[in-house]
Protein backbone atom coordinates (compact mmCIF):
# COMPACT_ATOMS: atom_id res chain seq x y z
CA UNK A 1 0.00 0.00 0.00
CA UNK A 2 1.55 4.00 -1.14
CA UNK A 3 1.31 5.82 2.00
CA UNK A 4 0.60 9.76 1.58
CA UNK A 5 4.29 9.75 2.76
CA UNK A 6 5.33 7.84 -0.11
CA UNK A 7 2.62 9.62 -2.85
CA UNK A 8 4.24 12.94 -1.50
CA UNK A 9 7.93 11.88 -1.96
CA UNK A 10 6.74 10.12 -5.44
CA UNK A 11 5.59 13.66 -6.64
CA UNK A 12 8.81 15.61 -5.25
CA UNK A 13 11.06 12.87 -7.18
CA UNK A 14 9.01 13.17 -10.25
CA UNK A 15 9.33 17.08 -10.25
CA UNK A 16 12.76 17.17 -9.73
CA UNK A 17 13.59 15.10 -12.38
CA UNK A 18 13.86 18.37 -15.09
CA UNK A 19 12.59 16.47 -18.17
CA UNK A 20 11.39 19.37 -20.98
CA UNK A 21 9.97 17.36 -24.06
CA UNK A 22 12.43 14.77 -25.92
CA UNK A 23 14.79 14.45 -22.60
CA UNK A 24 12.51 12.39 -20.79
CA UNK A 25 13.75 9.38 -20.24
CA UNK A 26 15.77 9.75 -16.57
CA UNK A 27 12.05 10.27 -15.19
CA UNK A 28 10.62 7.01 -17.92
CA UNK A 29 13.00 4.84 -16.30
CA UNK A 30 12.38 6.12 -12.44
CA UNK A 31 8.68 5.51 -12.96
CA UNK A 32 9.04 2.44 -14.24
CA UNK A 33 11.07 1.14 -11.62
CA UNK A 34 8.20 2.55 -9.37
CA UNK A 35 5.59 1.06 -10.79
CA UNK A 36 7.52 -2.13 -10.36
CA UNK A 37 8.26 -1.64 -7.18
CA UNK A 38 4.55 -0.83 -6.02
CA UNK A 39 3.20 -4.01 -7.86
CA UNK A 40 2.11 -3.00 -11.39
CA UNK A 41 3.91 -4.37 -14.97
CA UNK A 42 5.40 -1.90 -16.08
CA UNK A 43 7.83 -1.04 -19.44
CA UNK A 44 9.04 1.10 -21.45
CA UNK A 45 7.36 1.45 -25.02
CA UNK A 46 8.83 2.07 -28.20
CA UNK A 47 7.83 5.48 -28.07
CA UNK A 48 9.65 6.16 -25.27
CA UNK A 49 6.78 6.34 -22.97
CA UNK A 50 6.32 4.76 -19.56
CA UNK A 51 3.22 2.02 -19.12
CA UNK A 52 2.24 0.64 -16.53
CA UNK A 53 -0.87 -2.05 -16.29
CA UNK A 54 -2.62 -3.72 -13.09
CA UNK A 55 -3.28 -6.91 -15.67
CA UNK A 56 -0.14 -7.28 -17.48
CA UNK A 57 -0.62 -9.18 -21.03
CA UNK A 58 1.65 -12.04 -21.22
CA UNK A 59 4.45 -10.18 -23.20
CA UNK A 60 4.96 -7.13 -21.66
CA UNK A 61 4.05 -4.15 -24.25
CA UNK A 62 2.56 -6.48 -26.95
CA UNK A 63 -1.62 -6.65 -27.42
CA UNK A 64 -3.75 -3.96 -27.40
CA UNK A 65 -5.03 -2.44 -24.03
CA UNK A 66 -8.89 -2.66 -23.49
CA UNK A 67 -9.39 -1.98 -20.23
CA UNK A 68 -9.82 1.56 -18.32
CA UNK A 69 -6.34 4.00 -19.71
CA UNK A 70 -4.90 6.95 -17.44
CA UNK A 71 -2.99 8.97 -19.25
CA UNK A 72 -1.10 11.50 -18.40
CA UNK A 73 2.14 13.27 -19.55
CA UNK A 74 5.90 13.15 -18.12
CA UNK A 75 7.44 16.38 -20.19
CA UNK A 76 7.51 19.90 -18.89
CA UNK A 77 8.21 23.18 -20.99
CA UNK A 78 11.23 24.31 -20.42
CA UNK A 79 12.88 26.51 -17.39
CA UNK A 80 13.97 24.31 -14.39
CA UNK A 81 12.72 25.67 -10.94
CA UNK A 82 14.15 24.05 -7.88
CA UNK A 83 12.15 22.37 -5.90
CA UNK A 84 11.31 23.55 -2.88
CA UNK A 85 8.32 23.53 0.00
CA UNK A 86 6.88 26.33 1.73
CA UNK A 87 4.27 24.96 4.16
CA UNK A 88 1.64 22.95 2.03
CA UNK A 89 3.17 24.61 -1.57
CA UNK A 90 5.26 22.41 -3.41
CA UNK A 91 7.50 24.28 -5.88
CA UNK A 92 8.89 22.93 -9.35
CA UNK A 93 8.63 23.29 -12.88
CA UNK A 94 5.57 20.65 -13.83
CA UNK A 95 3.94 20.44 -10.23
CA UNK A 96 0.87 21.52 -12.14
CA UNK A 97 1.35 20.40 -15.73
CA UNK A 98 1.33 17.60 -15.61
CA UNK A 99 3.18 15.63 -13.23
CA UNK A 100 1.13 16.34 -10.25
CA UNK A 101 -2.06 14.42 -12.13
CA UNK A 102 0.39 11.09 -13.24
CA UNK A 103 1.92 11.24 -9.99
CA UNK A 104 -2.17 11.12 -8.07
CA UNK A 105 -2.58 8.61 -11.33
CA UNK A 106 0.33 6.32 -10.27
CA UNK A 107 -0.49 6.26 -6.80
CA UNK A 108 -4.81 5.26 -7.65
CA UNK A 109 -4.35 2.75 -9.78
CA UNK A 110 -1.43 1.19 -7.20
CA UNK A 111 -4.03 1.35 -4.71
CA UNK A 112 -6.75 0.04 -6.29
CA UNK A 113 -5.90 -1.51 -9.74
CA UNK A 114 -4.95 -4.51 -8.82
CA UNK A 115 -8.30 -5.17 -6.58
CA UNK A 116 -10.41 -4.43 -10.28
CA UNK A 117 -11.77 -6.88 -12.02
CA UNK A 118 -10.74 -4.69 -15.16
CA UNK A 119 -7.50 -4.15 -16.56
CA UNK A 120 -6.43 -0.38 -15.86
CA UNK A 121 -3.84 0.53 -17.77
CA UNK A 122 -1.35 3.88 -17.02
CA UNK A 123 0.61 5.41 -19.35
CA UNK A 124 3.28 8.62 -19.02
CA UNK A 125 3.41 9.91 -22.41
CA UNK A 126 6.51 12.05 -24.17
CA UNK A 127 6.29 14.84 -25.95
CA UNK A 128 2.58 16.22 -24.99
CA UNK A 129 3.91 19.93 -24.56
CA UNK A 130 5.58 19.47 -28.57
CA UNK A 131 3.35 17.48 -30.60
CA UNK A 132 1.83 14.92 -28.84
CA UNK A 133 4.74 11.87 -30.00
CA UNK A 134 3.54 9.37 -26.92
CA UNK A 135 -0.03 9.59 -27.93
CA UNK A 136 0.02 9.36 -31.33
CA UNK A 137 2.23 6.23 -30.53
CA UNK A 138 -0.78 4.67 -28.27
CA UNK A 139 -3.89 5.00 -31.05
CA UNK A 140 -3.21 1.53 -32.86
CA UNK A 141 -2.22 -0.35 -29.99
CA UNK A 142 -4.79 0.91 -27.05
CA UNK A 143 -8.74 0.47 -27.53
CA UNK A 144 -9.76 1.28 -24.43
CA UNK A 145 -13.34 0.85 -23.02
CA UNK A 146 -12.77 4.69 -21.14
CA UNK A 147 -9.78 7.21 -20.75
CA UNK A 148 -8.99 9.65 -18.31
CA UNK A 149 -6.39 12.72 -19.08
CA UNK A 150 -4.04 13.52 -16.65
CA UNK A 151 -4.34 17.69 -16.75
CA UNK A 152 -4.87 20.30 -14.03
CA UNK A 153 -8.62 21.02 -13.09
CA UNK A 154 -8.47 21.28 -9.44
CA UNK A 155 -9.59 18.20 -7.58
CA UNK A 156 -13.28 19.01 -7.74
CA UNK A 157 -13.55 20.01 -11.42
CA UNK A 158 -14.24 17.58 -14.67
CA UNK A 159 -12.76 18.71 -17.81
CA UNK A 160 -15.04 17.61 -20.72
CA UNK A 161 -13.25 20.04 -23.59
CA UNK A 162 -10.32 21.34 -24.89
CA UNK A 163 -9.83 24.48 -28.10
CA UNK A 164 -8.35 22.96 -31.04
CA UNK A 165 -5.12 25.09 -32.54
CA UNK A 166 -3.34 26.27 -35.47
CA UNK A 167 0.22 27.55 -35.77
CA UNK A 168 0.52 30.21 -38.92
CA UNK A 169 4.32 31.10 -39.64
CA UNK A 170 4.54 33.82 -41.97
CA UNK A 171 7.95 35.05 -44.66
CA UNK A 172 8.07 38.28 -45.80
CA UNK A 173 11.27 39.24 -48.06
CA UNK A 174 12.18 41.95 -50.84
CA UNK A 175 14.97 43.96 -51.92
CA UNK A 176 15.99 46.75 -49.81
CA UNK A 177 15.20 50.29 -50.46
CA UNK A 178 15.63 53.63 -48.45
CA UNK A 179 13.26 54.39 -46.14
CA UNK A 180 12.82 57.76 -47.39
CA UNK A 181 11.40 56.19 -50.59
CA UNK A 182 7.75 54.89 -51.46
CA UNK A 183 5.93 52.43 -49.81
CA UNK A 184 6.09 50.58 -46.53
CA UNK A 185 8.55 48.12 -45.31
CA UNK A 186 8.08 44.04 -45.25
CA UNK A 187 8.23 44.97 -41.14
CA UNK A 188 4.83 47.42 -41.58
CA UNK A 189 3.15 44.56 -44.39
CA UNK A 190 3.70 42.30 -41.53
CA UNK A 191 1.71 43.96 -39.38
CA UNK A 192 -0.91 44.63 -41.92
CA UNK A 193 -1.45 40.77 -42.07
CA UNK A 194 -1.57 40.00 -38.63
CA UNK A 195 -4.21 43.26 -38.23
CA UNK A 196 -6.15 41.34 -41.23
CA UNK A 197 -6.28 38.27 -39.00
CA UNK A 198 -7.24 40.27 -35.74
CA UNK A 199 -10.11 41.80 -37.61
CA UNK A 200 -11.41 38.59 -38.99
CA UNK A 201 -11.45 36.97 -35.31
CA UNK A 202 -12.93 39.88 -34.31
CA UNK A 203 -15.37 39.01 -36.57
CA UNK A 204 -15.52 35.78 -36.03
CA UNK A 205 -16.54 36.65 -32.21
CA UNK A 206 -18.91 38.77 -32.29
CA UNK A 207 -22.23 37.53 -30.59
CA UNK A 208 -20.19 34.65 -28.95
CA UNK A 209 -19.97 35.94 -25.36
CA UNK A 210 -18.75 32.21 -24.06
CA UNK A 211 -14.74 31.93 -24.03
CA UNK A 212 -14.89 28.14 -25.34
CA UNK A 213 -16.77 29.87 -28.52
CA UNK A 214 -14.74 32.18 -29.15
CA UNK A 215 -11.59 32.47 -31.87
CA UNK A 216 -8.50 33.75 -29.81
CA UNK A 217 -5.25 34.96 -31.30
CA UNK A 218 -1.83 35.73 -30.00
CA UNK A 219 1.25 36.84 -31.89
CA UNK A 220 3.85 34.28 -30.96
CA UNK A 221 6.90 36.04 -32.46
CA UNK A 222 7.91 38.57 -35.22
CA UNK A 223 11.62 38.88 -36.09
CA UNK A 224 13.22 41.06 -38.56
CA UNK A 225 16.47 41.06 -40.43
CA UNK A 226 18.47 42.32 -43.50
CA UNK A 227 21.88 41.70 -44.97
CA UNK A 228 22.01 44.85 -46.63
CA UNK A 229 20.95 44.07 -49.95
CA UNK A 230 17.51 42.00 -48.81
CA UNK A 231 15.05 42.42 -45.69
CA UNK A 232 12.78 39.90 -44.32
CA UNK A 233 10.37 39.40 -41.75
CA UNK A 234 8.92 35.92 -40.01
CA UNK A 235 6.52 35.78 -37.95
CA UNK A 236 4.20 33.40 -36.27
CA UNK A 237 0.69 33.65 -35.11
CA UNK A 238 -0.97 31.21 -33.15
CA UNK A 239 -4.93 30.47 -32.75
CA UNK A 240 -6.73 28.90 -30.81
CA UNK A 241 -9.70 27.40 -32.38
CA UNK A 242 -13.25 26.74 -30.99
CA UNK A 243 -16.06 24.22 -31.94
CA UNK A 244 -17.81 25.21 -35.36
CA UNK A 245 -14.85 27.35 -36.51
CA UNK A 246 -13.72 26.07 -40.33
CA UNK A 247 -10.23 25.85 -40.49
CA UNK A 248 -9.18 24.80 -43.93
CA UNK A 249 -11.55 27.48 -45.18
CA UNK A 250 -9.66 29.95 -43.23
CA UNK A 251 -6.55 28.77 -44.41
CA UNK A 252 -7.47 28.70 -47.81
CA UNK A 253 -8.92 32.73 -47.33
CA UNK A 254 -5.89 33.99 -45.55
CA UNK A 255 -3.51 32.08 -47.96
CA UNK A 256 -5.27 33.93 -50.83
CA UNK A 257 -5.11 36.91 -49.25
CA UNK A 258 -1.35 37.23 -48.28
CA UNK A 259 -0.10 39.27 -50.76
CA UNK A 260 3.90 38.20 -51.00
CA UNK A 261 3.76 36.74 -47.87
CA UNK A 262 4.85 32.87 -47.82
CA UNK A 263 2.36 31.09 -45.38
CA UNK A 264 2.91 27.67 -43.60
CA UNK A 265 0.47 26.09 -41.21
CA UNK A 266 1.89 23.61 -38.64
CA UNK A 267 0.41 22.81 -35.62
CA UNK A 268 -3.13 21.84 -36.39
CA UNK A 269 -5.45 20.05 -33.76
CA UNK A 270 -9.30 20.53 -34.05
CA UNK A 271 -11.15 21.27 -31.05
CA UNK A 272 -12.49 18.17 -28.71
CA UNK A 273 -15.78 18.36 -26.38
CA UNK A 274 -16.85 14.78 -24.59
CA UNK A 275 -19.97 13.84 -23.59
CA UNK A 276 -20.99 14.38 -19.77
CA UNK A 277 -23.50 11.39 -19.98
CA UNK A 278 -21.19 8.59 -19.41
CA UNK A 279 -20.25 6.22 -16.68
CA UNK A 280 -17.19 7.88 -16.46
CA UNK A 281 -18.43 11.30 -15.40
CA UNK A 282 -21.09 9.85 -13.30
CA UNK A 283 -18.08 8.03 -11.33
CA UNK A 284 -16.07 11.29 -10.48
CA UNK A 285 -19.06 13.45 -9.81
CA UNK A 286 -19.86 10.35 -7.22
CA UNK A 287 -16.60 10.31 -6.56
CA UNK A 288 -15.79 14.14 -5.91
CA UNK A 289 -19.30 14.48 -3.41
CA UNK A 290 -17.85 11.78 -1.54
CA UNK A 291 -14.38 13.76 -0.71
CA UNK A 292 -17.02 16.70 0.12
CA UNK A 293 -16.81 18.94 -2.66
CA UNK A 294 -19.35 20.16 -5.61
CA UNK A 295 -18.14 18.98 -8.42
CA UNK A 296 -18.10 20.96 -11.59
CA UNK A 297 -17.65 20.92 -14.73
CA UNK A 298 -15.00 22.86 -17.36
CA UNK A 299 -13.32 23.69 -20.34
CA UNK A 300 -10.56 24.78 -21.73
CA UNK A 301 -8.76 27.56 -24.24
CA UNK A 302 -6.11 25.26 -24.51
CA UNK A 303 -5.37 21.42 -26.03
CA UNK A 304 -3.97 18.48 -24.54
CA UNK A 305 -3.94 14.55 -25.89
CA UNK A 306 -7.46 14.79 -25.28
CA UNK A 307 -7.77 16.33 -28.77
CA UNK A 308 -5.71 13.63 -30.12
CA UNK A 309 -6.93 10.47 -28.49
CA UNK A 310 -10.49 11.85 -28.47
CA UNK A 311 -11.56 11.58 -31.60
CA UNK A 312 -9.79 8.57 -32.54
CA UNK A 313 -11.02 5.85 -29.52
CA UNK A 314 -14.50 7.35 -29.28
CA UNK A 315 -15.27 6.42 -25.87
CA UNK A 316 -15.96 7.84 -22.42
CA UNK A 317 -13.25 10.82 -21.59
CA UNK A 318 -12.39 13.15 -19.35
CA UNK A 319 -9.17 15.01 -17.81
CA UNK A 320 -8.53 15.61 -14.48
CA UNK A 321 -5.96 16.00 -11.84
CA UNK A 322 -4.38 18.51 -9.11
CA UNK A 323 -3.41 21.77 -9.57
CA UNK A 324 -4.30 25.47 -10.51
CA UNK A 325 -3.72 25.49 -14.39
CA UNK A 326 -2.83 29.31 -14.69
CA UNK A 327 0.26 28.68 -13.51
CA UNK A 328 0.74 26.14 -16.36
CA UNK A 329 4.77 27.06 -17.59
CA UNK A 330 4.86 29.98 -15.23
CA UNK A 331 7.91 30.63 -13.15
CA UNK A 332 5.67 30.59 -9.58
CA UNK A 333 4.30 26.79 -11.05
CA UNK A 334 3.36 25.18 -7.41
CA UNK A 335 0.74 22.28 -6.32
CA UNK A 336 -0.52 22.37 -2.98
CA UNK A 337 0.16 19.14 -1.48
CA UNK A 338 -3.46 18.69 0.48
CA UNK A 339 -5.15 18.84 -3.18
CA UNK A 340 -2.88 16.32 -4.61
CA UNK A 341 -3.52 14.15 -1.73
CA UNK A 342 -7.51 14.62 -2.11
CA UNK A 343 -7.10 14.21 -5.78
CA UNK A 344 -5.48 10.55 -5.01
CA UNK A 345 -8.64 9.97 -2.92
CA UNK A 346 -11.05 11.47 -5.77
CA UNK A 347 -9.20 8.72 -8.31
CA UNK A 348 -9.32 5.54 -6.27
CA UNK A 349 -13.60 6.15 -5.33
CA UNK A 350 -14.07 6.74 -9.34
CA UNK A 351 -12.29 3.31 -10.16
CA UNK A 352 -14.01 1.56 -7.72
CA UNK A 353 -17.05 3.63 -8.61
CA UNK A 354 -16.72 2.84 -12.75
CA UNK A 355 -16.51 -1.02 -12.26
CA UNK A 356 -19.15 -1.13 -9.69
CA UNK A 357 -20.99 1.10 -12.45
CA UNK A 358 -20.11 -2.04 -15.02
């Protein structure tokens, strides 16, 4: 049995293993070993990410996994903060996103996975904060019967959606010429564009008072240069895209509308919203009353793997986990320890709940 002691000192070890996306696999190997260690199969997948299962299949990592998934993510952005405590704050750089949920996931399904009569499966994915390697890695081999995220949304909150996103990176370049002379600069026509794409969000938003609904825009970077004989501008501007919003139309408009501006698009993910009539949500509202809070319900301007894995299993979803999400890749990023505990509590009644439920 993982005492708080031990759930506690699991989280601290996690966070202070500094593992920013593609250097993850000091922190892999640690939580396998733990997952050993407190009774679960666990390996290391071909991806790179850690699993862990309470009904091992008979060759480790081969067959598909049916049962109940957790999955939550192992890398951080960048920017290392030591960890530290200060009374029931726990500082380091993923407390909240998102090793604070797959630490409470690790130490539910060692508690109680084992005592279910169906396989529950845990996975620590790579590459979430880049583009989503681990999960992408998991969609042929998993077909799980429910999944739940491992993201920040306070221990008595249920998120149910996530904003898709796009990533536009724009190239402006042309001879140079004095700036006494005619015309603007590739610096001003770069602003021009961006100005066209704040208008047609603006647009876009108008009537749609409800954040989720809404088409939001920020300018991720703008750089300019010259060599003397040519200047040139790139820039990259970043949306975040809600339900109903048609992005390959917009892509095509803007591309036709870019003048000599060289457009990309990287990034994409279309927005996700799960159900809230499932036996999955009734388990953690159950499961939430029963710690003594009043559970609700959220979603979010962001993505996560939900938006990948989503779409593709088509089952029962949800994230959850500890933590106050606007300090998501802040430089104050701290988890309280109390909620993390409660949140381990919150986990273990919804398994037990979602098979009684079965």
């Amino acid at each position: 049995m993982v005492s708080d002691t031990a759930a506690v000192a699991l989280l601290e070890t996690m966070i202070g293993l500094y593992s920013p996306s593609y250097h993850e696999r000091a922190l892999v190997e640690f939580l396998v070993d733990w997952m050993r260690e407190a009774g679960l199969g666990a390996w290391r997948d071909e991806a790179g990410n850690a699993v862990g299962a309470s009904h091992p299949p008979p060759n480790l990592g081969e067959g598909e996994g049916k049962g109940l998934l957790l999955l939550g993510h192992l890398d951080t952005v960048p920017g290392f903060i030591p960890v530290h405590r200060e009374g029931d704050h726990l500082y380091g750089r993923g407390a909240v996103d998102a090793k604070g949920a797959l630490a409470a996931f690790c130490v539910a399904a060692a508690r109680v996975g084992p005592s279910l009569d169906q396989p529950l499966f845990l996975v620590g994915a790579v590459e979430e904060e880049a583009k989503s390697g681990g999960a992408r890695a998991l969609l042929d081999r998993f077909a799980p019967q429910a999944v739940v995220i491992g993201e920040p949304s306070g221990w008595d909150r249920i998120t149910v959606g996530y904003k898709g996103r796009l990533l536009v990176d724009v190239q402006l370049q042309r001879e140079m010429g004095h700036t006494a002379g005619p015309g603007g600069g590739v610096c001003e026509e770069a602003i021009s564009l961006w100005q066209m794409i704040r208008d047609r969000a603006d647009r876009w938003n108008e009537g749609r008072n409800r954040l989720f609904h809404q088409l939001d825009l920020y300018l991720r970077s703008i750089n300019s240069s010259n060599d003397s004989f040519t200047e040139r501008v790139d820039m990259t501007v970043g949306l975040r895209i809600p339900p109903g919003f048609d992005v390959e139309a917009f892509k095509s408009q803007l591309s036709a509308q870019a003048g000599e501006a060289s457009l990309s698009f990287r990034g994409q993910e279309l927005p996700f919203r799960a159900s809230k009539s499932t036996p999955l949500v009734r388990a953690f509202l159950y499961a939430i009353r029963a710690q003594g809070g009043e559970p609700r319900f959220a979603v979010k301007t962001g993505t996560s793997d939900m938006n990948i894995v989503g779409p593709a299993w088509d089952c029962p979803i949800v994230a959850y986990g500890p933590g106050d999400s606007s300090l998501d890749h802040t430089p104050h990023e701290h988890i309280l320890i109390s909620e993390y505990l409660r949140s381990i509590r919150v986990l273990e009644e919804a398994l037990r709940r979602l098979e009684d439920q079965d």
